[in-house]
C-alpha atoms as a PDB file:
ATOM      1  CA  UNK A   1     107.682 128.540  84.504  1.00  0.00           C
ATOM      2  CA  UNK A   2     104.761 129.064  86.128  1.00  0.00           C
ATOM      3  CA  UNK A   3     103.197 126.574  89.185  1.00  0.00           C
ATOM      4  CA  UNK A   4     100.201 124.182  88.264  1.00  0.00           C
ATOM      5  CA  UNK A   5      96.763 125.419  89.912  1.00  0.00           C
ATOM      6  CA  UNK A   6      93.999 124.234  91.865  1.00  0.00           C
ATOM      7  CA  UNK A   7      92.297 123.111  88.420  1.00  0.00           C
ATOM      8  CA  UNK A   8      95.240 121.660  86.554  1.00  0.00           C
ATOM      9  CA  UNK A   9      96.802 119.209  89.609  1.00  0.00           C
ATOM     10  CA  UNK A  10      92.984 118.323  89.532  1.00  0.00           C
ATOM     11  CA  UNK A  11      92.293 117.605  85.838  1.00  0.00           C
ATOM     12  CA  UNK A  12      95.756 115.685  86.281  1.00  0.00           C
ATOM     13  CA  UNK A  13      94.339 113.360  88.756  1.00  0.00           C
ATOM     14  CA  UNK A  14      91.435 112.837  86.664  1.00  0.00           C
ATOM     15  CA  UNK A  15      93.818 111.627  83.828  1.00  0.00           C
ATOM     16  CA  UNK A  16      95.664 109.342  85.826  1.00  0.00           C
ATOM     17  CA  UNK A  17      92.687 107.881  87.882  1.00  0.00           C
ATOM     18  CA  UNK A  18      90.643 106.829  84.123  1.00  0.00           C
ATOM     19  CA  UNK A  19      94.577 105.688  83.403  1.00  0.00           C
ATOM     20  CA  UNK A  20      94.583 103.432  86.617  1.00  0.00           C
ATOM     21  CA  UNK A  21      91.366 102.261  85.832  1.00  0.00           C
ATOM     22  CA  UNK A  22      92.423 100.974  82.615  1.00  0.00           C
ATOM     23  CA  UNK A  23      95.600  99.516  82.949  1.00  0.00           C
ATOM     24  CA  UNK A  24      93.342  97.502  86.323  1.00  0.00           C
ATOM     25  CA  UNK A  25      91.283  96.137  83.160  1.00  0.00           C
ATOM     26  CA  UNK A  26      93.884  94.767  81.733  1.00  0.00           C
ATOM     27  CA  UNK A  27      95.780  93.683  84.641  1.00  0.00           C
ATOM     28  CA  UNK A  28      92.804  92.153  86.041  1.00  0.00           C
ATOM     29  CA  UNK A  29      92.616  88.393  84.202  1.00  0.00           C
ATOM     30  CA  UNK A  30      96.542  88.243  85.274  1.00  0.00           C
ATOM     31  CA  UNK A  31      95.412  89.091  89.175  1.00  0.00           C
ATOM     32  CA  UNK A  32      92.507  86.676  89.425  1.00  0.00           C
ATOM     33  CA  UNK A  33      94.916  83.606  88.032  1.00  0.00           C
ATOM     34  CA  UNK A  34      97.740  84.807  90.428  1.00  0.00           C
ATOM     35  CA  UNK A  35      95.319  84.703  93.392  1.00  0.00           C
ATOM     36  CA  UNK A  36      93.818  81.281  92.315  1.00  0.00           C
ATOM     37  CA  UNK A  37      97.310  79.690  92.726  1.00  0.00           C
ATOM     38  CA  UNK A  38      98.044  81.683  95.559  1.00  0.00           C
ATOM     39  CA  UNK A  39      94.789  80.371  97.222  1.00  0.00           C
ATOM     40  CA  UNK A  40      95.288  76.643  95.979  1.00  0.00           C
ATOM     41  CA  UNK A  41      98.660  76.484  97.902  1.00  0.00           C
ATOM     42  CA  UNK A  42      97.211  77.240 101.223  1.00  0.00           C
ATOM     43  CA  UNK A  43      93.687  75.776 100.608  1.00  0.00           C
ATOM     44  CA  UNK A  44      94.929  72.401 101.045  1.00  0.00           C
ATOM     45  CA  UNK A  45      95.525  70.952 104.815  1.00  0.00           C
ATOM     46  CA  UNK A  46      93.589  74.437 105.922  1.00  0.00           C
ATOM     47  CA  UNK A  47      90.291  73.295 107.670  1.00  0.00           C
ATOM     48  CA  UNK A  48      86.761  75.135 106.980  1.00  0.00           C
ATOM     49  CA  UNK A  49      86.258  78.181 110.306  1.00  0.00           C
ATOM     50  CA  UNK A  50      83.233  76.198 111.766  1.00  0.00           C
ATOM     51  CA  UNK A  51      81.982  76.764 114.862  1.00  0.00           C
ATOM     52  CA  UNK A  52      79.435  74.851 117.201  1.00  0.00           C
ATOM     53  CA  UNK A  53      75.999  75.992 117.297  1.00  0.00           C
ATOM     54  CA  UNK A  54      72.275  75.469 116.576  1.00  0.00           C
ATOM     55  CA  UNK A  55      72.405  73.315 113.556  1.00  0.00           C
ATOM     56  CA  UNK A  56      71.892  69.600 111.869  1.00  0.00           C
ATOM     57  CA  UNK A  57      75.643  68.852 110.844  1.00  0.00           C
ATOM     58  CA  UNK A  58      77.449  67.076 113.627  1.00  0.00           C
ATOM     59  CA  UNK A  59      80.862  68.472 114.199  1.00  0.00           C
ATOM     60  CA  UNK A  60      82.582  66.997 117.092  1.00  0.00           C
ATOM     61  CA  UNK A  61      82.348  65.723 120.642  1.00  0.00           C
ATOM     62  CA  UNK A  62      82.942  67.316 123.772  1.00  0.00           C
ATOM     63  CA  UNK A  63      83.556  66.349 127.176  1.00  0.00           C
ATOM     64  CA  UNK A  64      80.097  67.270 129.626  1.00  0.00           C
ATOM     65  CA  UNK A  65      80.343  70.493 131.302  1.00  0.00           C
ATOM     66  CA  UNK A  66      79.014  70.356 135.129  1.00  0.00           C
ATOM     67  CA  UNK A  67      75.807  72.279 135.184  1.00  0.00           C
ATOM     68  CA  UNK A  68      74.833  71.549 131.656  1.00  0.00           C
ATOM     69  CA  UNK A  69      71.227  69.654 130.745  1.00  0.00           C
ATOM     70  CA  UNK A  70      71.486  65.721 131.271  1.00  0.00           C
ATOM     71  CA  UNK A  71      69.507  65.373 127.765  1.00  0.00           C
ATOM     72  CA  UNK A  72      72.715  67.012 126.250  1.00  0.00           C
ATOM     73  CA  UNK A  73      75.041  64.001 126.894  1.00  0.00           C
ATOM     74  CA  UNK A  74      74.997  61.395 124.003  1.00  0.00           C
ATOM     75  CA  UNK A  75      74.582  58.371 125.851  1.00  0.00           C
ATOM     76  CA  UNK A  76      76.512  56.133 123.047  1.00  0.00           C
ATOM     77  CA  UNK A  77      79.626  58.066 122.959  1.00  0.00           C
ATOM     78  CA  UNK A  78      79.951  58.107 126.682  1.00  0.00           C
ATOM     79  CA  UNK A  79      79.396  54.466 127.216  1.00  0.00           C
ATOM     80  CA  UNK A  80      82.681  54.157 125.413  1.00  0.00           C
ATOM     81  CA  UNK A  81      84.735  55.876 127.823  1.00  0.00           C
ATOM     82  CA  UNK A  82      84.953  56.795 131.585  1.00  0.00           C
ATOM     83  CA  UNK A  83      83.772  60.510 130.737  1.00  0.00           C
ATOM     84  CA  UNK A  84      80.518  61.955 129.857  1.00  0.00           C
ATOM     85  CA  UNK A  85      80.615  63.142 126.076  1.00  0.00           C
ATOM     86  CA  UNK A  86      78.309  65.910 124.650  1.00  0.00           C
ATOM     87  CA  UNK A  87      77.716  65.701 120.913  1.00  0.00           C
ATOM     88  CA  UNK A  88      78.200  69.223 119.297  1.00  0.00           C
ATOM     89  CA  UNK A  89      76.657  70.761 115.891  1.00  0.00           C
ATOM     90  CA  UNK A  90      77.834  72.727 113.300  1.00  0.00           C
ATOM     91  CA  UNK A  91      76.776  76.561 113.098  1.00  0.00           C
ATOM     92  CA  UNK A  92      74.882  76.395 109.950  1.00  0.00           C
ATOM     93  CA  UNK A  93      74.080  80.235 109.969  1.00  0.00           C
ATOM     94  CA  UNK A  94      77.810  81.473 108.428  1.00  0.00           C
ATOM     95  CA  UNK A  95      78.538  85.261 109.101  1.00  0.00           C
ATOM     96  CA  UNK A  96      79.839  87.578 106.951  1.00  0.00           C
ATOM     97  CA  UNK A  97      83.209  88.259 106.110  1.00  0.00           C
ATOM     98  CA  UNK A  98      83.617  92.330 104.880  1.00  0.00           C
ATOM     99  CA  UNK A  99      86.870  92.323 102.717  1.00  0.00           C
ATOM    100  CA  UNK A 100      88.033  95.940 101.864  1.00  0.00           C
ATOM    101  CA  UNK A 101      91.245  96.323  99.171  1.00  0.00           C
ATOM    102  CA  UNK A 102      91.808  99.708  99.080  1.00  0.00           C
ATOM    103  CA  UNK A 103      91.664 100.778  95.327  1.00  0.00           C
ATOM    104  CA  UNK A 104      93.126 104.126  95.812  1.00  0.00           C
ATOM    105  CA  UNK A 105      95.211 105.815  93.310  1.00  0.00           C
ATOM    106  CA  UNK A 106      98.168 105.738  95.810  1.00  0.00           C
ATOM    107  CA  UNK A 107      98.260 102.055  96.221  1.00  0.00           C
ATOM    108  CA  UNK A 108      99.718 101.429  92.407  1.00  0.00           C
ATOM    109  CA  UNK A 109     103.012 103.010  93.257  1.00  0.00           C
ATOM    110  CA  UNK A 110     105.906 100.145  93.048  1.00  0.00           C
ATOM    111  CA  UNK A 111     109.292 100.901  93.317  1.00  0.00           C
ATOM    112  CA  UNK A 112     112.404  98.896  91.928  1.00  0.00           C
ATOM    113  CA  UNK A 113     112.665  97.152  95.351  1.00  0.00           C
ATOM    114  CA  UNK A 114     109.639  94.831  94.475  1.00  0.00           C
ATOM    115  CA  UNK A 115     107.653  93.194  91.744  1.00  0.00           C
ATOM    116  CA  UNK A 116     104.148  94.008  92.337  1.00  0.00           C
ATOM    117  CA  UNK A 117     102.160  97.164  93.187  1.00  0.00           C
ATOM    118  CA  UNK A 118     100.389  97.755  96.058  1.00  0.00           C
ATOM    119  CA  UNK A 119      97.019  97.367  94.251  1.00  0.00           C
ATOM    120  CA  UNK A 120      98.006  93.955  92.686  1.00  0.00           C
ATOM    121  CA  UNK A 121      99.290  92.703  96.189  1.00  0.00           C
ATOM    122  CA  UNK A 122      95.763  93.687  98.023  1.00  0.00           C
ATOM    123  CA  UNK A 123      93.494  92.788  95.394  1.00  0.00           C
ATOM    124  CA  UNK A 124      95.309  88.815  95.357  1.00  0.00           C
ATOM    125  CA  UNK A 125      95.005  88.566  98.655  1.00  0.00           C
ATOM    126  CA  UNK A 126      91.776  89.479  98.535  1.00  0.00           C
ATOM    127  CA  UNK A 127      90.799  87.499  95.874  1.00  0.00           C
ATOM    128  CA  UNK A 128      92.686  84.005  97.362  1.00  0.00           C
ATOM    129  CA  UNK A 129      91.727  85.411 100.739  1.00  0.00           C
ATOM    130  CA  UNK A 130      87.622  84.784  99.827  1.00  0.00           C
ATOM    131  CA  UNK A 131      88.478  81.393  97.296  1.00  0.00           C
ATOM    132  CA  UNK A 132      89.444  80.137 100.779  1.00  0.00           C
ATOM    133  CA  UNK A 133      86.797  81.459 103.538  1.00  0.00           C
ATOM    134  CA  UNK A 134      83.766  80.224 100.545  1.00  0.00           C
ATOM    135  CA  UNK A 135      85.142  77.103 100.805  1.00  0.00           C
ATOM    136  CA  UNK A 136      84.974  77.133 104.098  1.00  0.00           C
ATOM    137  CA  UNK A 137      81.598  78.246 103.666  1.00  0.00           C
ATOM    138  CA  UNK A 138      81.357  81.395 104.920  1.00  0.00           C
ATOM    139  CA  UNK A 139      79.809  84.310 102.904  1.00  0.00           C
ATOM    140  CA  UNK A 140      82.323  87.335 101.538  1.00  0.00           C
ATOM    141  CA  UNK A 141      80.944  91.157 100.716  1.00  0.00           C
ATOM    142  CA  UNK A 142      82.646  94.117  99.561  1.00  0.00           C
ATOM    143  CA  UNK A 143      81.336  97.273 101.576  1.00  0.00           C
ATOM    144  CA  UNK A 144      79.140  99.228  98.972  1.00  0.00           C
ATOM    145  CA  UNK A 145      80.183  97.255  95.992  1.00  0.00           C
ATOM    146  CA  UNK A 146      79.053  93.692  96.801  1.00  0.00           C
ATOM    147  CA  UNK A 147      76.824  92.136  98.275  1.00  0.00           C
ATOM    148  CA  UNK A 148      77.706  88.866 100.845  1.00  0.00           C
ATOM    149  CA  UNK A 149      77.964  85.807  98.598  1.00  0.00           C
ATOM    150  CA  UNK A 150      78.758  82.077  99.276  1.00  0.00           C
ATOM    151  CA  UNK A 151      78.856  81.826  95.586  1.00  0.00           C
ATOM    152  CA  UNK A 152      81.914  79.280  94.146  1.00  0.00           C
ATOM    153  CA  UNK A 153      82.823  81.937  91.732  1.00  0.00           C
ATOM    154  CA  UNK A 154      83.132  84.554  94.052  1.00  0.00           C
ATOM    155  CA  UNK A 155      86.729  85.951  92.609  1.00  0.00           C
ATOM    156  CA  UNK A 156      84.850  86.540  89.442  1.00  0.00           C
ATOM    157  CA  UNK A 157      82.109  88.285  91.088  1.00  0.00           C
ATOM    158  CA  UNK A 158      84.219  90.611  93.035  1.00  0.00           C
ATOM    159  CA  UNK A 159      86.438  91.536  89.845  1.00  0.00           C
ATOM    160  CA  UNK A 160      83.473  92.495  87.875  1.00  0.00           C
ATOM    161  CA  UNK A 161      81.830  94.212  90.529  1.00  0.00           C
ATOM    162  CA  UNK A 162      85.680  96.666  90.685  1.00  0.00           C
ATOM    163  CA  UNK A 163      85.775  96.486  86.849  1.00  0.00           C
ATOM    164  CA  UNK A 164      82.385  98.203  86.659  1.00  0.00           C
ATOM    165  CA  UNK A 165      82.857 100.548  89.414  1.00  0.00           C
ATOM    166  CA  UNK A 166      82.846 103.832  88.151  1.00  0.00           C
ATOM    167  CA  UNK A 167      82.377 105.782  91.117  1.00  0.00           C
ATOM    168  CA  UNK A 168      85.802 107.470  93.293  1.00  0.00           C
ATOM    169  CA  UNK A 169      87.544 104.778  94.608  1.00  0.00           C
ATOM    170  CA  UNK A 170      88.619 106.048  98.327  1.00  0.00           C
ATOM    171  CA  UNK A 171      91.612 104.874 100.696  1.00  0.00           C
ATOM    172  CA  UNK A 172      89.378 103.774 103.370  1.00  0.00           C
ATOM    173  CA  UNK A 173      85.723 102.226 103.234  1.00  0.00           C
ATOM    174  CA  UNK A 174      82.841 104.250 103.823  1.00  0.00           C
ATOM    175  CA  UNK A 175      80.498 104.104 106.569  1.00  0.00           C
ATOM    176  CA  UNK A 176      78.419 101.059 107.388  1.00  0.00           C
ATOM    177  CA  UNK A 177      77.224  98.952 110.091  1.00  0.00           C
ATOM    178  CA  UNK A 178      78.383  95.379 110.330  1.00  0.00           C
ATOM    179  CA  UNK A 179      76.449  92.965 111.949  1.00  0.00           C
ATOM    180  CA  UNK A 180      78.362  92.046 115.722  1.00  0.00           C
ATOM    181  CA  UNK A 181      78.657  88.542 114.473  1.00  0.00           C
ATOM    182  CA  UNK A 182      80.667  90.025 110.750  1.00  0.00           C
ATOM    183  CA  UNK A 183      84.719  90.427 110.533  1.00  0.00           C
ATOM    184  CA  UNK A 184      86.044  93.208 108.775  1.00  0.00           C
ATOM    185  CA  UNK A 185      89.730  93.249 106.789  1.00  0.00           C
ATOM    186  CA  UNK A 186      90.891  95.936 105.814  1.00  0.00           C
ATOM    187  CA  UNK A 187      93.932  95.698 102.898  1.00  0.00           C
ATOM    188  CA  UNK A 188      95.360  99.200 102.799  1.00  0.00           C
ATOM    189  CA  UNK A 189      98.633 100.852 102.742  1.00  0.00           C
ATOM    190  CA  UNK A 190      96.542 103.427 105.524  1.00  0.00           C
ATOM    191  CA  UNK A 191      98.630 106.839 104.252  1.00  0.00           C
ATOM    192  CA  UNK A 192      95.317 108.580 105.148  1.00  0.00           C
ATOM    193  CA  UNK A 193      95.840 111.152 107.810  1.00  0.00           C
ATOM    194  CA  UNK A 194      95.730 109.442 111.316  1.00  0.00           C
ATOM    195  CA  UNK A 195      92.358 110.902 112.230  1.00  0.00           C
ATOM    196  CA  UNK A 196      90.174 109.758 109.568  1.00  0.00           C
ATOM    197  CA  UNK A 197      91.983 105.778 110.007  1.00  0.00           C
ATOM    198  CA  UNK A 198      90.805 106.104 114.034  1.00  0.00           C
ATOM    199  CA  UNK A 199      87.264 107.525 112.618  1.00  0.00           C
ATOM    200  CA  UNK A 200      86.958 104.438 110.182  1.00  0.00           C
ATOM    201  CA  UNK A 201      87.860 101.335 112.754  1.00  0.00           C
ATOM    202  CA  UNK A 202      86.124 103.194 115.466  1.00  0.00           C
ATOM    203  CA  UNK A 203      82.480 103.293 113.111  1.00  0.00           C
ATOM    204  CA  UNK A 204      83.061  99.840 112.128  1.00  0.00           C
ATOM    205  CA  UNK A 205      83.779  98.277 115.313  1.00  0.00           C
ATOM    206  CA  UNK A 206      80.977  99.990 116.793  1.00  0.00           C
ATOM    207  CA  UNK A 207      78.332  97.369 116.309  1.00  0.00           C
ATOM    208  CA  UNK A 208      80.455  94.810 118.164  1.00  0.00           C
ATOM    209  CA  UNK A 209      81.957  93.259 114.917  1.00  0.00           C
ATOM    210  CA  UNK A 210      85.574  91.959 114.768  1.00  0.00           C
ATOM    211  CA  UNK A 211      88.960  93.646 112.343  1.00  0.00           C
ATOM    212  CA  UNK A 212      91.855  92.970 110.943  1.00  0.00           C
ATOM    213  CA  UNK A 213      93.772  96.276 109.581  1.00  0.00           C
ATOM    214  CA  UNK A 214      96.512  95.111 107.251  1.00  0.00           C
ATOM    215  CA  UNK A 215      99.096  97.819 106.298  1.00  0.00           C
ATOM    216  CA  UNK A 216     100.098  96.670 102.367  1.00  0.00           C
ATOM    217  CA  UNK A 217     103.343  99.169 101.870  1.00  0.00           C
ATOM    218  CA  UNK A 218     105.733  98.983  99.200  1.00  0.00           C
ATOM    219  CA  UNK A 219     109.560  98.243 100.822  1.00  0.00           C
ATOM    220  CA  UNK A 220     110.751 101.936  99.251  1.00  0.00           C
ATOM    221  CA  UNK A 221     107.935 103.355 101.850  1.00  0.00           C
ATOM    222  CA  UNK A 222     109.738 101.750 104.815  1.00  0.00           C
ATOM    223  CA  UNK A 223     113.693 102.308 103.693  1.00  0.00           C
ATOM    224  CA  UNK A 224     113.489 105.672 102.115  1.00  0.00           C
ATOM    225  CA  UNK A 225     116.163 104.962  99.542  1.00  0.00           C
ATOM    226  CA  UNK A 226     116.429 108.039  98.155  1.00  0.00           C
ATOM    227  CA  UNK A 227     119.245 110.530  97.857  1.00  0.00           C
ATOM    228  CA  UNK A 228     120.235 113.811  95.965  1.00  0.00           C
ATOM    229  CA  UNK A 229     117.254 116.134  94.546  1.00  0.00           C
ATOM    230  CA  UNK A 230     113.803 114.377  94.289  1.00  0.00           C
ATOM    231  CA  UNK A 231     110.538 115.337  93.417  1.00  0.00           C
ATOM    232  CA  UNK A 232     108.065 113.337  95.582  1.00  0.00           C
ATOM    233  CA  UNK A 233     104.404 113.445  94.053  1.00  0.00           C
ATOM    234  CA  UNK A 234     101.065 112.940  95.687  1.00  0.00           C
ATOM    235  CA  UNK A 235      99.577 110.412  93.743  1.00  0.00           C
ATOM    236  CA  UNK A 236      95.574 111.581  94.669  1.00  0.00           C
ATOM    237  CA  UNK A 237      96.216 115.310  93.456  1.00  0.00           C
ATOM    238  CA  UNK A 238      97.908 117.225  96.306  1.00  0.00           C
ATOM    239  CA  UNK A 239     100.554 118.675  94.533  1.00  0.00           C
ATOM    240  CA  UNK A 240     104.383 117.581  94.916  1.00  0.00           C
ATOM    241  CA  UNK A 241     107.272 118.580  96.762  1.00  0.00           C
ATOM    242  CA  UNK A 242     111.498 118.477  96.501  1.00  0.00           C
ATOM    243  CA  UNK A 243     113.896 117.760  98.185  1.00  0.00           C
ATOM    244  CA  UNK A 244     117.635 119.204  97.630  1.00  0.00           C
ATOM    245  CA  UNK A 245     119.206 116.133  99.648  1.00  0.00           C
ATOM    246  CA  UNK A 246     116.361 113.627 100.155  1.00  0.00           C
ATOM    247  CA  UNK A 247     118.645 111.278 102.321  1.00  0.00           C
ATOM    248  CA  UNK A 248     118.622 114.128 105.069  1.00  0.00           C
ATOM    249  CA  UNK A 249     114.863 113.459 105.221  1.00  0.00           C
ATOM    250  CA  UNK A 250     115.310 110.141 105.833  1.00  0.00           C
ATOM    251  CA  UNK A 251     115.395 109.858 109.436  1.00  0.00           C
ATOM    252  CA  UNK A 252     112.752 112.140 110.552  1.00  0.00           C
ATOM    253  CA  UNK A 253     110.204 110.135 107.621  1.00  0.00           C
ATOM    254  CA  UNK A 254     111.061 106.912 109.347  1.00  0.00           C
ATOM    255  CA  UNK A 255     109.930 108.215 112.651  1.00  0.00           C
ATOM    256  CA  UNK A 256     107.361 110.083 111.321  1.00  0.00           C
ATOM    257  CA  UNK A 257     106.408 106.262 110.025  1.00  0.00           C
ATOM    258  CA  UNK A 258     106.831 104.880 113.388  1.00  0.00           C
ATOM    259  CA  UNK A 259     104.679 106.926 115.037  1.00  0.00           C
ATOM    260  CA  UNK A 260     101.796 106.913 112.713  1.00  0.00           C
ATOM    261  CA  UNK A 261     101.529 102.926 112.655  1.00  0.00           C
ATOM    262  CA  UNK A 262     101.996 102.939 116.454  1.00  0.00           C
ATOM    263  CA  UNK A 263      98.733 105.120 116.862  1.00  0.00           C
ATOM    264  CA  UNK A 264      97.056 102.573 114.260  1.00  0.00           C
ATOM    265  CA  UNK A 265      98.252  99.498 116.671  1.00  0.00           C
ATOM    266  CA  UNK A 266      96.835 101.804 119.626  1.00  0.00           C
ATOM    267  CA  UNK A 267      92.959 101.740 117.840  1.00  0.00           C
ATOM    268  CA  UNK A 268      93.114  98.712 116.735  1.00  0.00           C
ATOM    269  CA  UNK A 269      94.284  97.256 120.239  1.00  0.00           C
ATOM    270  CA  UNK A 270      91.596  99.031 121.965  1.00  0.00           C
ATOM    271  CA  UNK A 271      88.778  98.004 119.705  1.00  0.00           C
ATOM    272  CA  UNK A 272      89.973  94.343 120.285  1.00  0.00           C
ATOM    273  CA  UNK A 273      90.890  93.886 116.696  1.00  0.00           C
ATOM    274  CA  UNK A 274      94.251  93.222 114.975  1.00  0.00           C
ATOM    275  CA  UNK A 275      96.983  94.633 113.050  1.00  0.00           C
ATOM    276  CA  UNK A 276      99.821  93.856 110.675  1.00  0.00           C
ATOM    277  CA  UNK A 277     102.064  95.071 108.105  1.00  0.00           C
ATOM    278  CA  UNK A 278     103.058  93.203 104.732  1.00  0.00           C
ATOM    279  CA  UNK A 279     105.471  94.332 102.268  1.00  0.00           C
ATOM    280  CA  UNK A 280     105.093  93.468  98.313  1.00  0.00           C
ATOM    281  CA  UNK A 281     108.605  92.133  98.238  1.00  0.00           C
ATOM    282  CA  UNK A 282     107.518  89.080 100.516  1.00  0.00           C
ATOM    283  CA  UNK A 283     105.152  86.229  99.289  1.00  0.00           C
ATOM    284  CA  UNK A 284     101.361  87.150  98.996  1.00  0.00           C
ATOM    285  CA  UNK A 285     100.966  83.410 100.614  1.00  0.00           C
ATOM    286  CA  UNK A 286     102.765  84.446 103.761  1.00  0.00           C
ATOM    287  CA  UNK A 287      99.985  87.206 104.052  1.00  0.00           C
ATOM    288  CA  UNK A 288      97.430  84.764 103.416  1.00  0.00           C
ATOM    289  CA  UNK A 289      97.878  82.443 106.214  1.00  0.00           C
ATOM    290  CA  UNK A 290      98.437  84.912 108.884  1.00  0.00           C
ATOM    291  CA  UNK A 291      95.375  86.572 107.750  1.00  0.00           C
ATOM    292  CA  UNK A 292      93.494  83.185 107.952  1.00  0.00           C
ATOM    293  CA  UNK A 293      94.675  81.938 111.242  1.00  0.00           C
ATOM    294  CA  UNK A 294      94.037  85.603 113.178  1.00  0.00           C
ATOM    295  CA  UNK A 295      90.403  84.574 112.089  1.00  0.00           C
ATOM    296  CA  UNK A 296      90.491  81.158 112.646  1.00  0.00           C
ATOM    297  CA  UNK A 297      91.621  82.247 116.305  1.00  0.00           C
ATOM    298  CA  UNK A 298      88.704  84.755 116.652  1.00  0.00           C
ATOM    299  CA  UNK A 299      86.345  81.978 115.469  1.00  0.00           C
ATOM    300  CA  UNK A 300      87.801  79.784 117.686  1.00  0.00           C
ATOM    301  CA  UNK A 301      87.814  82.030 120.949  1.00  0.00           C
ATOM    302  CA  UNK A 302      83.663  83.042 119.789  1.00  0.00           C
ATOM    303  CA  UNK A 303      82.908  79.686 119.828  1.00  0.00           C
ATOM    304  CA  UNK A 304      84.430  78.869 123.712  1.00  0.00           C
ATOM    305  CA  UNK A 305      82.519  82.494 124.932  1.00  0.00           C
ATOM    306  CA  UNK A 306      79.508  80.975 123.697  1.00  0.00           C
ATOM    307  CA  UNK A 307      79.498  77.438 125.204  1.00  0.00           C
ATOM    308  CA  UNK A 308      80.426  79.010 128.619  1.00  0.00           C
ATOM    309  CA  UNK A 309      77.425  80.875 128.204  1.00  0.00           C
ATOM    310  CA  UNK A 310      75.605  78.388 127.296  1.00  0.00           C
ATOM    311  CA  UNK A 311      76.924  76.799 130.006  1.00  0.00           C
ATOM    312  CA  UNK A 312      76.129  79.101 132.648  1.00  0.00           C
ATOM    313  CA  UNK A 313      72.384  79.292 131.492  1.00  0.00           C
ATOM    314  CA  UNK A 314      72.191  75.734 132.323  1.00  0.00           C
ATOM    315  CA  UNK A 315      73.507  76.398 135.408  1.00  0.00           C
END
């Protein structure tokens, strides 16, 4: 029998990528309910990611900082207590949130270990993942697919902007430059080779703006159960490859594993941004709030840099 060529592994790719794209279609109406509830259960007892800043809203009181303009102090709040009191406002000017689920014909491999694909998993966080930040009014894009929108219906928007996206659908976003005040997450089960994944977070970063790389793997990638003569395929048209006794392979793929995530925690730790890894067989909610409350903390920690410059201004 003779071995596929250059031109058939390619036309077979083609097949299954207008195949993907369909059965997303369909799958789509299913994914935007399942990320509603998923967003609902969180949404509640979650406060909005404000921050203090030049605005009209008031948002809280402070204690005085030495150093810091008298006219600051609010006079009426002080007179209540033995400590000066500064009155703070609400940032009005929301940044941008860049959510990226990777679309990727490798991420709609599921295995018997868990219920959903790679590509549902990303795409309902990402969809109860911007329900949530809108609410809290910030504004959500999707790098060279959508622009930033504070809009109430922004799950809607983002499916139809992926449901009439016709062009390749890569692993990892393409170049762009964030403003240094945007965040970045990045939903992605990151097979790429190492390389390009340092290239990407190193480009984005570069502008000063703030990541979270997510690693979205399906349990089957981490356990290797697999024994006796398999035929592994590359799902994105690089051929296949089999193995006589697959559960000989299974300790050198788990370090090979190991080692490629540690060099992703090594970028992302140097660019100052995070990292984690989810697995489809645990709740999409558990991703959900661990994603929220890295940002809340990064809001939180860019809103203390800026009073103690402010501060030291005064001063």
């Amino acid at each position: 029998m003779a071995e596929p060529g250059p031109s058939d592994i390619e036309t077979g790719a083609v097949r299954q990528a207008s195949a993907g794209a369909h059965a997303l279609a369909d799958a789509m109406p299913r994914l935007v309910l399942e990320a509603r509830r998923v967003a609902a259960t969180v949404i509640h007892g979650l406060h909005g990611r404000r921050r203090a800043g030049s605005g009209e809203n008031f948002w809280q009181y402070r204690r005085f900082v030495s150093g810091e303009p008298a006219q600051n102090v609010d006079w009426r709040r002080s007179a209540r207590d033995d400590h000066l009191y500064v009155r703070e406002r609400e940032w009005e000017a929301s940044h941008t949130i860049w959510l990226w689920p990777d679309r990727s014909p490798s991420m709609t491999f599921t295995s018997h270990l868990a219920k959903d694909s790679k590509l549902a998993r990303g795409l309902v966080v990402a969809f109860a993942l911007a329900e949530v930040l809108v609410q809290g009014g910030e504004r959500v894009g999707i790098p060279g697919l959508m622009r930033p929108t504070a809009s109430r219906n922004v799950i809607e928007k983002m499916a139809e902007a992926m449901l009439h996206d016709t062009g390749e659908r890569p692993s990892l976003p393409a170049s762009f430059a964030p403003s240094p005040l945007a965040e970045i997450v990045m939903l992605s089960d990151l097979w790429s080779p190492i390389a390009e994944v340092r290239a990407t977070i190193a480009q984005l970063s570069a502008t000063g703006a703030h990541g979270h790389v997510v690693q979205i793997v399906d349990p089957a990638e981490e356990s290797f159960p697999y024994s006796g003569r398999v035929e592994f395929v590359e799902p994105e048209g690089a051929g296949s490859v089999t193995a006589g006794r697959a559960e000989t392979w299974r300790s050198d793929y788990q370090g090979l594993i190991a080692r490629h995530r540690d060099a992703i925690r090594a970028e992302t730790d140097q660019r100052g941004w995070t990292f984690a890894i989810h697995r489809t067989d645990r709740p999409a909610t558990e991703l959900l709030l661990a994603l929220y409350a890295r940002m809340g903390a990064h809001a939180a920690a860019g809103s203390a840099r800026a009073n103690t410059v402010q501060a030291g201004s005064a001063a």
